[in-house]
Protein backbone atom coordinates (compact mmCIF):
# COMPACT_ATOMS: atom_id res chain seq x y z
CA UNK A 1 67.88 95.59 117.50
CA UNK A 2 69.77 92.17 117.25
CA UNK A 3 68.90 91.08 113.53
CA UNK A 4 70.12 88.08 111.54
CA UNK A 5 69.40 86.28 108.68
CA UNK A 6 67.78 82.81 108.53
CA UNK A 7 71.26 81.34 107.18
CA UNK A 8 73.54 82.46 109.91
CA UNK A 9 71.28 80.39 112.39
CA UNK A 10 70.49 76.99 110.27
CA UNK A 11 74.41 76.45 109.65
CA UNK A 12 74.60 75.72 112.92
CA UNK A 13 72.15 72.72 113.26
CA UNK A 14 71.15 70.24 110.76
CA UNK A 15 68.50 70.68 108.13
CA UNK A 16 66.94 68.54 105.90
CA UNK A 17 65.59 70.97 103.80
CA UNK A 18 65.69 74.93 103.48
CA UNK A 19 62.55 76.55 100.91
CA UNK A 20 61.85 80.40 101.19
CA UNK A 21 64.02 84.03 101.12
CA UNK A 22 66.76 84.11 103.72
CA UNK A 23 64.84 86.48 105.60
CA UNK A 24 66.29 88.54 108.43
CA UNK A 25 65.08 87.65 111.68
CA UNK A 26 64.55 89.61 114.66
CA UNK A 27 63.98 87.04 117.56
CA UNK A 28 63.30 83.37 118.44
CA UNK A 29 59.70 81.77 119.70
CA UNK A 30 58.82 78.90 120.00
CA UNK A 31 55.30 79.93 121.87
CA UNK A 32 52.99 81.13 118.73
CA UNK A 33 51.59 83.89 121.23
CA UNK A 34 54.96 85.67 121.42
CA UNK A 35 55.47 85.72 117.78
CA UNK A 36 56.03 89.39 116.05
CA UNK A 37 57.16 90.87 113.27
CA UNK A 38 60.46 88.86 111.62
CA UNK A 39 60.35 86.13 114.50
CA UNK A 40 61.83 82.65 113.55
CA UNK A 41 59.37 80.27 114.82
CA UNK A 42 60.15 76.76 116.14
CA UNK A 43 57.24 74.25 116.41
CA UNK A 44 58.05 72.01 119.44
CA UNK A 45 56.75 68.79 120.91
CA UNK A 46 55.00 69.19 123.35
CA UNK A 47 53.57 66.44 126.19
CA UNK A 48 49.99 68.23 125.64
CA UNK A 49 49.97 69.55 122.20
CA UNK A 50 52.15 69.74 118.94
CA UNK A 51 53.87 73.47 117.89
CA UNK A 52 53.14 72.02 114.49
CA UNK A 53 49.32 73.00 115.49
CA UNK A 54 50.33 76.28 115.91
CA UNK A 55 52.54 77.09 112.50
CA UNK A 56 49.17 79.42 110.86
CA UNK A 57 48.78 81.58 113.95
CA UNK A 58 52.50 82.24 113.84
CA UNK A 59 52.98 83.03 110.02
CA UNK A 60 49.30 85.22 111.01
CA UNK A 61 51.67 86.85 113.81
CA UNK A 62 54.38 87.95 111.67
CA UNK A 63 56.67 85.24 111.89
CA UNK A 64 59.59 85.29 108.81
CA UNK A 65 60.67 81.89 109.20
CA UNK A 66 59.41 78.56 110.66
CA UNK A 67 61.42 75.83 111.94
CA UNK A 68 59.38 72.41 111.90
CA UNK A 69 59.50 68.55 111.56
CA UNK A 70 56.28 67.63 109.63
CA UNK A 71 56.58 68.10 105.87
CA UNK A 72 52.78 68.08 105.48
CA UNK A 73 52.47 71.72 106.58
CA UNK A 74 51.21 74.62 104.16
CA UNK A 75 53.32 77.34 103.51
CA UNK A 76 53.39 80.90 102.53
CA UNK A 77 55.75 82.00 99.76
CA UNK A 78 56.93 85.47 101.80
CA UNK A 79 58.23 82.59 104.57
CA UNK A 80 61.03 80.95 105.25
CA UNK A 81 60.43 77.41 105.60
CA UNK A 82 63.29 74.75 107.32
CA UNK A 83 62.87 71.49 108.23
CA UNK A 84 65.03 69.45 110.31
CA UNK A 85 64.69 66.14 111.94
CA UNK A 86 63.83 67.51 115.80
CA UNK A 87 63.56 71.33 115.81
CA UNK A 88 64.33 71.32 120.03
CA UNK A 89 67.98 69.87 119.16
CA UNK A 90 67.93 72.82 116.48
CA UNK A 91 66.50 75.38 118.62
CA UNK A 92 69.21 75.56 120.88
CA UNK A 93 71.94 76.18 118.39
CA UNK A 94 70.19 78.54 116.81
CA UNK A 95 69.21 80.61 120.04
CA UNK A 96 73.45 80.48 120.82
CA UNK A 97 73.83 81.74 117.30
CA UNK A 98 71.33 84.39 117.36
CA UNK A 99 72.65 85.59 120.74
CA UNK A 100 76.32 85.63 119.19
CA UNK A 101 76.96 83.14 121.79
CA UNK A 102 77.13 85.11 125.08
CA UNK A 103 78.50 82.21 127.20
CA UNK A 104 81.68 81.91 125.74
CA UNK A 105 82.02 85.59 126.42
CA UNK A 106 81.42 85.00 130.21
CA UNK A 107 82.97 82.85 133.32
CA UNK A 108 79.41 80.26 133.71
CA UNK A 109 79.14 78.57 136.82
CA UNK A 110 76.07 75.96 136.61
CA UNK A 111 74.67 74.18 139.57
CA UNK A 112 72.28 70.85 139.60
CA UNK A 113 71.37 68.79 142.09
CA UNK A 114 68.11 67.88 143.38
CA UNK A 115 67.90 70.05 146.20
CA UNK A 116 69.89 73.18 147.19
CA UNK A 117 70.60 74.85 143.89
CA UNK A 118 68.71 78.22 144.37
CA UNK A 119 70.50 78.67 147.86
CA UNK A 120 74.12 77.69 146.16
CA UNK A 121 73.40 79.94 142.84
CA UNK A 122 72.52 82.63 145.22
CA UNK A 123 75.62 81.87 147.61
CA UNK A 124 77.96 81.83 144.53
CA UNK A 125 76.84 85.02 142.78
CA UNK A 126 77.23 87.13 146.21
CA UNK A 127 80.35 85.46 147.06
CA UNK A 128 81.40 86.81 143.24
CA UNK A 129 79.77 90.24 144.06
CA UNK A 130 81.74 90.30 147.62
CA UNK A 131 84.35 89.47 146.66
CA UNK A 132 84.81 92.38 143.90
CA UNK A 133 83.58 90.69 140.32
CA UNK A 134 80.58 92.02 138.69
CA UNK A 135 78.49 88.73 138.41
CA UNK A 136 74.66 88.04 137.32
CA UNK A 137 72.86 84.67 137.65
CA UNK A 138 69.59 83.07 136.98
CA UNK A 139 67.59 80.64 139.21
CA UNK A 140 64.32 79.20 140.05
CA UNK A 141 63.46 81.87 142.49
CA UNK A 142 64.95 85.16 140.70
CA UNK A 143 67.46 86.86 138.14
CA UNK A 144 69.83 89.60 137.89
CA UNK A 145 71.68 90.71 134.66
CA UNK A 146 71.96 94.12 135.43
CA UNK A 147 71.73 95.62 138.57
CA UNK A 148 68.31 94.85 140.29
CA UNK A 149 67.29 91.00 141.29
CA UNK A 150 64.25 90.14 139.91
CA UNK A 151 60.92 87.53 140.17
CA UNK A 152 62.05 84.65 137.47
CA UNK A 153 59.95 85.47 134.82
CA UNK A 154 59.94 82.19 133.15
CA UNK A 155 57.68 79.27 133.06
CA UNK A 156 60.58 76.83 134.25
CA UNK A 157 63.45 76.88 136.32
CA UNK A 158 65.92 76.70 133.54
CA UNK A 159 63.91 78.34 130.60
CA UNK A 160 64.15 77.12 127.12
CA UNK A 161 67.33 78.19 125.24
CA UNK A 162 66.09 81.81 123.61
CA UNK A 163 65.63 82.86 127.43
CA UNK A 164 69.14 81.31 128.72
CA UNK A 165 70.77 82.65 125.82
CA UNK A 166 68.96 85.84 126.14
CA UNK A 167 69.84 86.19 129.76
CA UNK A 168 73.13 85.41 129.27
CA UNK A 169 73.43 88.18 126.92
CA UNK A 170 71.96 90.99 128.79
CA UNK A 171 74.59 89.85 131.27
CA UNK A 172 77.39 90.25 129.05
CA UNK A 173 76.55 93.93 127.46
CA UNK A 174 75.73 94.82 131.23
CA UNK A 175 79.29 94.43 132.11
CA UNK A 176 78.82 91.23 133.72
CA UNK A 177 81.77 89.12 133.71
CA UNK A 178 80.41 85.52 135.70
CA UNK A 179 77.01 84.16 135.28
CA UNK A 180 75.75 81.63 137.72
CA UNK A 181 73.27 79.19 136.30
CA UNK A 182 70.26 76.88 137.88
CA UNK A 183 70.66 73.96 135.89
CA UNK A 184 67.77 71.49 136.19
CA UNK A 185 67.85 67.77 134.92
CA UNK A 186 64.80 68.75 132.33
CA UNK A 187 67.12 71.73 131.26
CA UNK A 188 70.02 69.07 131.31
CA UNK A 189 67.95 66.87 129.42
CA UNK A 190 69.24 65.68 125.81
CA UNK A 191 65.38 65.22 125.07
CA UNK A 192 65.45 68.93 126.35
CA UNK A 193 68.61 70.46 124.96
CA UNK A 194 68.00 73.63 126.96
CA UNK A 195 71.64 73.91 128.06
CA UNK A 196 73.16 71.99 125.59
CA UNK A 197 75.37 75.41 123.67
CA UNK A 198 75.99 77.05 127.14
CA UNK A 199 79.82 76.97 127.27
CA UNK A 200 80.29 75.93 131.21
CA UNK A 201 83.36 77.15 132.80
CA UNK A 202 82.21 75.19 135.96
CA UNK A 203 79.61 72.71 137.25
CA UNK A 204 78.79 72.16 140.51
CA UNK A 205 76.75 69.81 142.36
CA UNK A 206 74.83 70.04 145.82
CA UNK A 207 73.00 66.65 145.89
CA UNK A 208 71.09 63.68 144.26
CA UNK A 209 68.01 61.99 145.74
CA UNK A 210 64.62 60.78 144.22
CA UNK A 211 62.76 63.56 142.02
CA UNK A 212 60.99 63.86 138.12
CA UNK A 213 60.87 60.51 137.82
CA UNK A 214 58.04 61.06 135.77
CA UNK A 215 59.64 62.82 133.00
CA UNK A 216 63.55 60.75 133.68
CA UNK A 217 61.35 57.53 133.44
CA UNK A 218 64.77 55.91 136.21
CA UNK A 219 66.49 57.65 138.93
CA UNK A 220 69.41 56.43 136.74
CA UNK A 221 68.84 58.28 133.88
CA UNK A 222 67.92 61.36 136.16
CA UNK A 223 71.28 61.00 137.23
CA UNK A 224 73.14 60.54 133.78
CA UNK A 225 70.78 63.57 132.64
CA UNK A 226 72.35 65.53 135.82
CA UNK A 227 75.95 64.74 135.04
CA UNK A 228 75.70 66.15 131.00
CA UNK A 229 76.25 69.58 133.19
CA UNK A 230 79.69 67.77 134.22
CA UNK A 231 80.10 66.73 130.70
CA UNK A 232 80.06 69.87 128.99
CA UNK A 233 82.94 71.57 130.99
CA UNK A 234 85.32 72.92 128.74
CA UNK A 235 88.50 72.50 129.68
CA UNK A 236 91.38 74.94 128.19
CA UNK A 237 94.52 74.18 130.04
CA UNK A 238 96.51 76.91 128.52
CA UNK A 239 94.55 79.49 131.08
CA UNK A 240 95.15 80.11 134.14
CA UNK A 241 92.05 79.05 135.55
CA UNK A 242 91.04 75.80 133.44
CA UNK A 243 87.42 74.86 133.68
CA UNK A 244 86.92 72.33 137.03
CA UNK A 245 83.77 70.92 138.85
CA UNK A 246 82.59 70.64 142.07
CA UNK A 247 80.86 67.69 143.91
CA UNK A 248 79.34 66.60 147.22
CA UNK A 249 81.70 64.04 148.50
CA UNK A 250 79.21 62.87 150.77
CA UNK A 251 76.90 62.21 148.39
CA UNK A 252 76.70 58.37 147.47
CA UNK A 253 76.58 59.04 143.25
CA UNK A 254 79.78 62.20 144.01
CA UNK A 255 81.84 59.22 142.43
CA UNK A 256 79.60 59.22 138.87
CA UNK A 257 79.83 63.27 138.29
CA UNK A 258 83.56 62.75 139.01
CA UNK A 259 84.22 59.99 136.43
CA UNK A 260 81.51 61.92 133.72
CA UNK A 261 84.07 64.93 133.95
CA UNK A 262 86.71 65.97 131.48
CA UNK A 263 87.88 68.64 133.90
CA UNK A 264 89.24 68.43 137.44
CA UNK A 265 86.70 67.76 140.06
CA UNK A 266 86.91 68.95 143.63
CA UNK A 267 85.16 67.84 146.38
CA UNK A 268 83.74 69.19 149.67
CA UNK A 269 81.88 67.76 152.51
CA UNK A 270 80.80 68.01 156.64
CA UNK A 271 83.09 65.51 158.75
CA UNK A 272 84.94 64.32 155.42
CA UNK A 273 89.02 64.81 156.04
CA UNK A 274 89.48 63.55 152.45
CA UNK A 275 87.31 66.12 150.60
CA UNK A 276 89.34 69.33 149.46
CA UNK A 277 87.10 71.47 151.71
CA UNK A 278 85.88 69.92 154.92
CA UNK A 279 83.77 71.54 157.66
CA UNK A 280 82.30 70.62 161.35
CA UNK A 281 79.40 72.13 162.82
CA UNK A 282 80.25 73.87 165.94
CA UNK A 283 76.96 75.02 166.82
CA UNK A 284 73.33 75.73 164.96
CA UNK A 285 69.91 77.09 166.36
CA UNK A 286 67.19 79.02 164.00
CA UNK A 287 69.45 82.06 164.74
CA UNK A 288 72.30 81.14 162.63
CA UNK A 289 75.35 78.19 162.41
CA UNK A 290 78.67 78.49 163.19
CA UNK A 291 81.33 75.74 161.71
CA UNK A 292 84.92 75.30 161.23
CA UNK A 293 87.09 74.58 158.21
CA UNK A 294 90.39 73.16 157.92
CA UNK A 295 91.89 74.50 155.04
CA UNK A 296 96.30 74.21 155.38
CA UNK A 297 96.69 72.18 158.66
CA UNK A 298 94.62 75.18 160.40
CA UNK A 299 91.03 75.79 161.47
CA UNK A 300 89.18 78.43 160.44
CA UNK A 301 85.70 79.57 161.92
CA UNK A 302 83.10 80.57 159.59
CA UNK A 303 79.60 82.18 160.72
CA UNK A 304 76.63 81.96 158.64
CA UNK A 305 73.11 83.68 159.39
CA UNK A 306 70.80 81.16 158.63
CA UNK A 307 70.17 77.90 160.30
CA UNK A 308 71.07 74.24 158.85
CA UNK A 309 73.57 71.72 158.39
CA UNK A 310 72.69 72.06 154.84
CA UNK A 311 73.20 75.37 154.29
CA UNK A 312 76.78 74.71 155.43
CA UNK A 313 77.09 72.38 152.73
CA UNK A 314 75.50 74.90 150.21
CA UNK A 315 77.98 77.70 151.39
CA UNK A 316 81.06 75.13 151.49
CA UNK A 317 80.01 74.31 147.34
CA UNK A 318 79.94 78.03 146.79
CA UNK A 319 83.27 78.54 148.35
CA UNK A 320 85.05 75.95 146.72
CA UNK A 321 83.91 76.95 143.42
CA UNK A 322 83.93 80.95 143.64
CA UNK A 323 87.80 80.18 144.76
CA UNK A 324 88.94 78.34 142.47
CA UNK A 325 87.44 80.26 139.51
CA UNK A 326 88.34 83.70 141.19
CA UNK A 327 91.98 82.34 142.07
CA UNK A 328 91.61 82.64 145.36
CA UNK A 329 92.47 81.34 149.01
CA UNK A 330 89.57 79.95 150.83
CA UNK A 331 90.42 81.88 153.81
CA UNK A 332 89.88 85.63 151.86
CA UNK A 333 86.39 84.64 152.09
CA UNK A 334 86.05 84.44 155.80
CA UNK A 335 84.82 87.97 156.71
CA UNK A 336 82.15 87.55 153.58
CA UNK A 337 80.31 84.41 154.73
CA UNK A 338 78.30 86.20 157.77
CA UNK A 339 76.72 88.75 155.57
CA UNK A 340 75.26 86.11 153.10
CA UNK A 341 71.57 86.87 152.60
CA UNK A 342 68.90 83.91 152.02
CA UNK A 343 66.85 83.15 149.20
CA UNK A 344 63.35 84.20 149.53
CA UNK A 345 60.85 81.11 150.47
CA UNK A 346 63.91 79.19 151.88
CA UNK A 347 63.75 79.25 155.64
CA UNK A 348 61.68 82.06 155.77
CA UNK A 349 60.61 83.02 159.43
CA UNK A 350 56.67 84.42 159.16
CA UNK A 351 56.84 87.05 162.91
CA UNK A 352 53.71 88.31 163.80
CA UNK A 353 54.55 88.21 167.69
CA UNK A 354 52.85 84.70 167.59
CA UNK A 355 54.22 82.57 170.76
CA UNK A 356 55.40 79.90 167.85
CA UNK A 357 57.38 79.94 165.14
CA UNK A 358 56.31 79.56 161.18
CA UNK A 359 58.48 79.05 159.09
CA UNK A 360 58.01 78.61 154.87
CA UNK A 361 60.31 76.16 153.06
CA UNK A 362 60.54 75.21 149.50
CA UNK A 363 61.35 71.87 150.70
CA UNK A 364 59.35 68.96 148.35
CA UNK A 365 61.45 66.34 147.90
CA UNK A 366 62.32 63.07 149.82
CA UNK A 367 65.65 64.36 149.78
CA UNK A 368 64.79 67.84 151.13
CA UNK A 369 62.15 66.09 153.98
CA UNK A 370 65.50 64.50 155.09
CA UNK A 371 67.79 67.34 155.70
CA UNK A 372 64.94 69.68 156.78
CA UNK A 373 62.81 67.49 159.21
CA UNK A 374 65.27 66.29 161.55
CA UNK A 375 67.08 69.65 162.05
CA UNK A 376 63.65 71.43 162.91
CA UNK A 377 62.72 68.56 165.34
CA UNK A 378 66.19 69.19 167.30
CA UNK A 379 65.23 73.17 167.10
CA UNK A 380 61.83 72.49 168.45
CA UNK A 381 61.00 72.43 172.42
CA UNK A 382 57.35 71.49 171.26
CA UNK A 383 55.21 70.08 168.34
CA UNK A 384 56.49 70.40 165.27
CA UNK A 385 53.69 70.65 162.88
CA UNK A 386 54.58 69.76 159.35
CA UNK A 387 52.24 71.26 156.19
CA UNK A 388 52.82 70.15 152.99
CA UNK A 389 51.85 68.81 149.71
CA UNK A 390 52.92 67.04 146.32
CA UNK A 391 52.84 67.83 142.84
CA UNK A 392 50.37 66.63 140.83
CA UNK A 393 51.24 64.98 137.09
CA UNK A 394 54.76 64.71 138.95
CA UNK A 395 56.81 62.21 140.26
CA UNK A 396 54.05 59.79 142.18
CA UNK A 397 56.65 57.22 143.74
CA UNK A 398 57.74 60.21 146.14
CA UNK A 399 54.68 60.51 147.76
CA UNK A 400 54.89 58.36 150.12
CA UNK A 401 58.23 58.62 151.10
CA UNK A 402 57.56 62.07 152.08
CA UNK A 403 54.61 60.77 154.32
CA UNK A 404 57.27 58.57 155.80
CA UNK A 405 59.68 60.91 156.59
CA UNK A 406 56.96 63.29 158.11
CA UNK A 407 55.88 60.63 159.92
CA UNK A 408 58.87 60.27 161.87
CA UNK A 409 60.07 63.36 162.75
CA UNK A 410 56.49 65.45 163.01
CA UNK A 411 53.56 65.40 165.78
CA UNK A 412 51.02 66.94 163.65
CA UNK A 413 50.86 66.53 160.17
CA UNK A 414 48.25 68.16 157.73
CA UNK A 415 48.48 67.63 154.02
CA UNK A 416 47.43 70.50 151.65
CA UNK A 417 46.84 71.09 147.73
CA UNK A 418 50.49 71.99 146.51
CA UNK A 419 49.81 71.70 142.53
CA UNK A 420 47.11 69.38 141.62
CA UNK A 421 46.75 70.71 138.13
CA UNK A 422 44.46 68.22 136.51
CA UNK A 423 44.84 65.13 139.43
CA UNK A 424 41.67 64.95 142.29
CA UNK A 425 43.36 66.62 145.14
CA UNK A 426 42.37 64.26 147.71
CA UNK A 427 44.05 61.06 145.60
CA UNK A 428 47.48 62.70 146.08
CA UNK A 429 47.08 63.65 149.73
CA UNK A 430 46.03 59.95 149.76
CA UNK A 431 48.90 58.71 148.28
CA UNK A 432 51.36 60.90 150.53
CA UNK A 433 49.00 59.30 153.83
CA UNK A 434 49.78 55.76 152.62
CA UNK A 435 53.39 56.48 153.96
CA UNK A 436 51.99 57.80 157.10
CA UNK A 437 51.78 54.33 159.96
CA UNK A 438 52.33 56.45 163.18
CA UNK A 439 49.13 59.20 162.63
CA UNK A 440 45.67 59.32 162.82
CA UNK A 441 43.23 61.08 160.59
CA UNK A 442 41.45 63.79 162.76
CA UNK A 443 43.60 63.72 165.69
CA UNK A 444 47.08 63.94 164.22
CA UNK A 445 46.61 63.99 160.60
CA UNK A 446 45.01 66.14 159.00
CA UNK A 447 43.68 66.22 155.06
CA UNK A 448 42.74 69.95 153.92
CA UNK A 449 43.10 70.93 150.47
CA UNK A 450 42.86 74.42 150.68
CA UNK A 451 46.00 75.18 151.82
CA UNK A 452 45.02 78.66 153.07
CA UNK A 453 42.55 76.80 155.14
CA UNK A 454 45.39 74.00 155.86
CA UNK A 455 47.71 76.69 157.45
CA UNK A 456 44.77 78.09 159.52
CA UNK A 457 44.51 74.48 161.15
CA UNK A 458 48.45 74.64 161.48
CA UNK A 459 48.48 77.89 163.32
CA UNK A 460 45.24 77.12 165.09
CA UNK A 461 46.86 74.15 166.74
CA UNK A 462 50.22 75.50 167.38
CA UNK A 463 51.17 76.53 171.04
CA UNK A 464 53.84 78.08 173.13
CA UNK A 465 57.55 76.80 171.64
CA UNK A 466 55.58 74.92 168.54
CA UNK A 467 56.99 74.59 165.07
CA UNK A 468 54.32 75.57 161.84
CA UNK A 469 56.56 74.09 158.69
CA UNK A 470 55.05 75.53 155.73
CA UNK A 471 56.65 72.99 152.71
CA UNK A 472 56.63 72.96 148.73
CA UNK A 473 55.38 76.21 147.71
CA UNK A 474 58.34 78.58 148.90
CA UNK A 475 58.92 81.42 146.91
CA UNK A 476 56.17 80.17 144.22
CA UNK A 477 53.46 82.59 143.05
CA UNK A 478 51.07 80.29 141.82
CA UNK A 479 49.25 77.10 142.81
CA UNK A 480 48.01 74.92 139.63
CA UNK A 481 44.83 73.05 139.03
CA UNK A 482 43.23 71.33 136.76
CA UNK A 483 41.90 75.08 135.35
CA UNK A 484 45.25 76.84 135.58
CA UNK A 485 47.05 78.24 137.96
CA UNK A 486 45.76 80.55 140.82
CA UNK A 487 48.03 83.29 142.81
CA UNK A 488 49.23 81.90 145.59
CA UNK A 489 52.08 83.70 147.84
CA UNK A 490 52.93 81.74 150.89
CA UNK A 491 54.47 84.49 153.47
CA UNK A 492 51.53 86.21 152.61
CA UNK A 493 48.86 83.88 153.46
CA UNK A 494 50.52 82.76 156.14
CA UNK A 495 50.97 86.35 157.28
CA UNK A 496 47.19 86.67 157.26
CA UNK A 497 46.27 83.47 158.77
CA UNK A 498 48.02 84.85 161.60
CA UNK A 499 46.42 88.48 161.23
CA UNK A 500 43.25 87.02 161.83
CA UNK A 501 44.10 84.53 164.63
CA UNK A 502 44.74 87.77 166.51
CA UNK A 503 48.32 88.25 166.30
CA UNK A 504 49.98 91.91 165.82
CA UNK A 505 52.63 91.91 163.52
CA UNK A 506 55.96 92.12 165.95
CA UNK A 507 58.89 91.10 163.85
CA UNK A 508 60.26 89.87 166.53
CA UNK A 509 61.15 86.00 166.73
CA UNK A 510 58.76 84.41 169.44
């Protein structure tokens, strides 16, 4: 059992004041409920409610220490008490502490961007496997840190800093040598500080495009928040492999992450001569993409299993980092790239020897709607029906752009609960319609809440050589309302939907 005392975790962030035996402390909460016996508690702010609230039930829960703001609290005399001026700034120190900071045992790759970063995680840490290291990573979708990959356990995509720490060091004392990281903007955040003591040996970036404005407040501070992953390469010039980024060159903010860097940056990009890895698609279907790289005044052909000019781009970011950290030539990883495996709820093809194809896609940004949309339409002899959503208590200037961009490239569109939590469903399918000029409700455009009931109207309208797009939930388990969250699995549902419209369950692609 990991055990420290309360002293070897406060000199590492500032306190204001320290009352109470240095107990010895067993693990790190900052959720009351997990509390046990010798935890150090941290009361956080919270949008909702105050940790502060919740200082009695943790002491009641066994709790040897509590980390807090608010001098007003009571206290016992068995507990050590520490106040500092904003216990999440302190709570990520302390987590690296009590971990004996695991990162700067490992090789950390993190990736942000605003769409992509699953995919590219995933893409980096079997490149690393493939290519002979013993890696691990963490992302939105799933989690490995020893030798099975795992549902992400954690309420966010990058969890607080106890569970990144944590992870990290399971990693380590697995025999892990690289991690690969999701890093979001909210785990970017400084009013976050989720990331802030992971020692990053290199940071890469897919993409930047309108998302969580509601917690960034400006897309520019989204993207300052974004580039503190740049910022906290280290950079130790005396190894042979110095830390470096990686950016998007096509990308119109590639130029910001670059400049916010201490470390090299290197670039990549489709059609781009001047990035250090360029690519052309040669060909692309649902099937699979082909492209070619030029890499030394040659051309090399690459062939990846999965459809999508942006999945070229996610493969080309995982390349250029996973050889320059590894030390190797681009070209050793030519025979690798075919056997790449997607991430589950990304592109996933639903076969249940239906005459049309369904497809589920994580896809919920403006961004995403971008890439996705028009590459479906060119794959699709018929209608392309589009299904999808928006967040609720989330980012409400997107909503219409997505209509938008459904609107142009779909011929049926039906809008569907994603995650209301506590908004009326039908005012943010409303808001998504207000983008939406070229449709008309009941003949083209469709407004169904229940989703399960949204993807029978998909499938029920779909015909010979039609496109179902099932967008925003992916690989989620859950759909949240206003009462909490209810299981939801996507592939599933939409399995059954088709179950009982009559269809078999070939697995072959119509």
């Amino acid at each position: 059992m990991n055990r420290k005392r309360i002293s070897a975790l406060t000199s590492h962030f500032n306190t204001i004041e320290i009352s109470g035996p240095d107990n010895w402390i067993t693990g790190i909460a900052y959720d009351s409920r997990d509390v046990g016996k010798g935890s150090l508690f941290f009361a956080l702010p919270g949008i909702h409610t105050d940790g502060h609230a919740f200082i009695d039930q943790a002491v009641r829960n066994g709790a040897a220490g509590i980390v807090y703001t608010d001098d007003s609290i009571q206290r016992v005399s068995r507990v050590t008490y520490v106040r500092t001026e904003n216990t999440r700034k302190a709570l990520s120190p302390a987590a690296a502490a009590f971990y004996d900071f695991p990162s700067t045992e490992l090789k950390v790759i993190g990736v942000t961007g605003t769409d992509g970063k699953s995919t590219t995680v995933y893409f980096i840490y079997q490149l690393l496997c493939l290519s002979g290291a013993s890696a691990g990573f963490l992302s939105t979708v799933n989690y490995l840190v020893r030798d099975t990959i795992l549902p992400n356990p954690y309420r966010q995509s990058t969890p607080e800093a106890p569970g990144i720490h944590g992870v990290l060091r399971q990693m380590r004392d697995n025999g892990k040598e690289y991690a690969v990281i999701e890093a979001t903007s909210h785990g970017l955040s400084e009013k976050n500080s989720r990331l802030q003591n992971v020692d990053f040996d290199a940071a890469v970036l897919t993409n930047l495009s309108h998302e969580h404005l509601e917690f960034h407040g400006t897309f520019e501070q989204y993207r300052d928040d974004k580039a503190n992953l740049f910022r906290m390469i280290h950079r130790q010039q005396d190894t042979p492999n110095p830390g470096f980024g990686v950016v998007n060159l096509a990308d119109p903010n590639a130029g910001y992450f670059q400049k916010a860097s201490i470390a090299p940056v290197y670039t990549y990009g489709l059609n781009l001569p001047e990035a250090d890895i360029s690519a052309s698609v040669m060909s692309s279907s649902i099937g699979g993409t082909c492209f070619e790289v030029i890499h030394n005044g040659k051309p090399l052909r690459y062939d990846l299993a999965m459809p999508g000019v942006f999945n070229v781009e996610n493969v080309l970011a995982a390349l250029l980092a996973v050889s320059r950290i590894r030390g190797f030539d681009i070209e050793d990883f030519r025979d690798l790239v075919p056997g790449l495996l997607p991430v589950p709820g990304r592109m996933q093809a639903i076969h249940m020897g239906q005459p049309f194809s369904c497809i589920v896609d994580y896809a919920h940004t403006p961004g995403s709607f971008t890439r996705l949309l028009p590459m479906m339409r060119e794959y699709t002899k018929g209608k392309l029906i589009v299904l999808f959503g928006s967040a609720g208590e989330r980012d409400f200037e997107k909503r219409p752009i997505q209509g938008s961009l459904a609107d142009k490239w779909g011929d049926i569109i039906i809008l569907a609960d994603e995650d209301p939590r506590g908004e009326e469903s039908m005012t943010i399918l409303e808001e998504i319609a207000a983008g939406i000029k070229r449709k008309s409700s009941g003949i083209d455009l469709y407004f169904i809440p229940d989703r399960e009931e949204a993807i029978r109207k998909a499938c029920t309208l779909a015909g010979r050589e039609d496109t179902v797009l099932l967008l925003g939930k992916g690989h989620e388990s859950s759909i949240i309302y206003r009462d909490g969250p209810v299981e939801w699995n996507e592939g599933k549902a939409a399995g059954k939907v088709l179950a009982h419209l009559g269809y078999t369950g070939s697995c072959h692609p119509p």
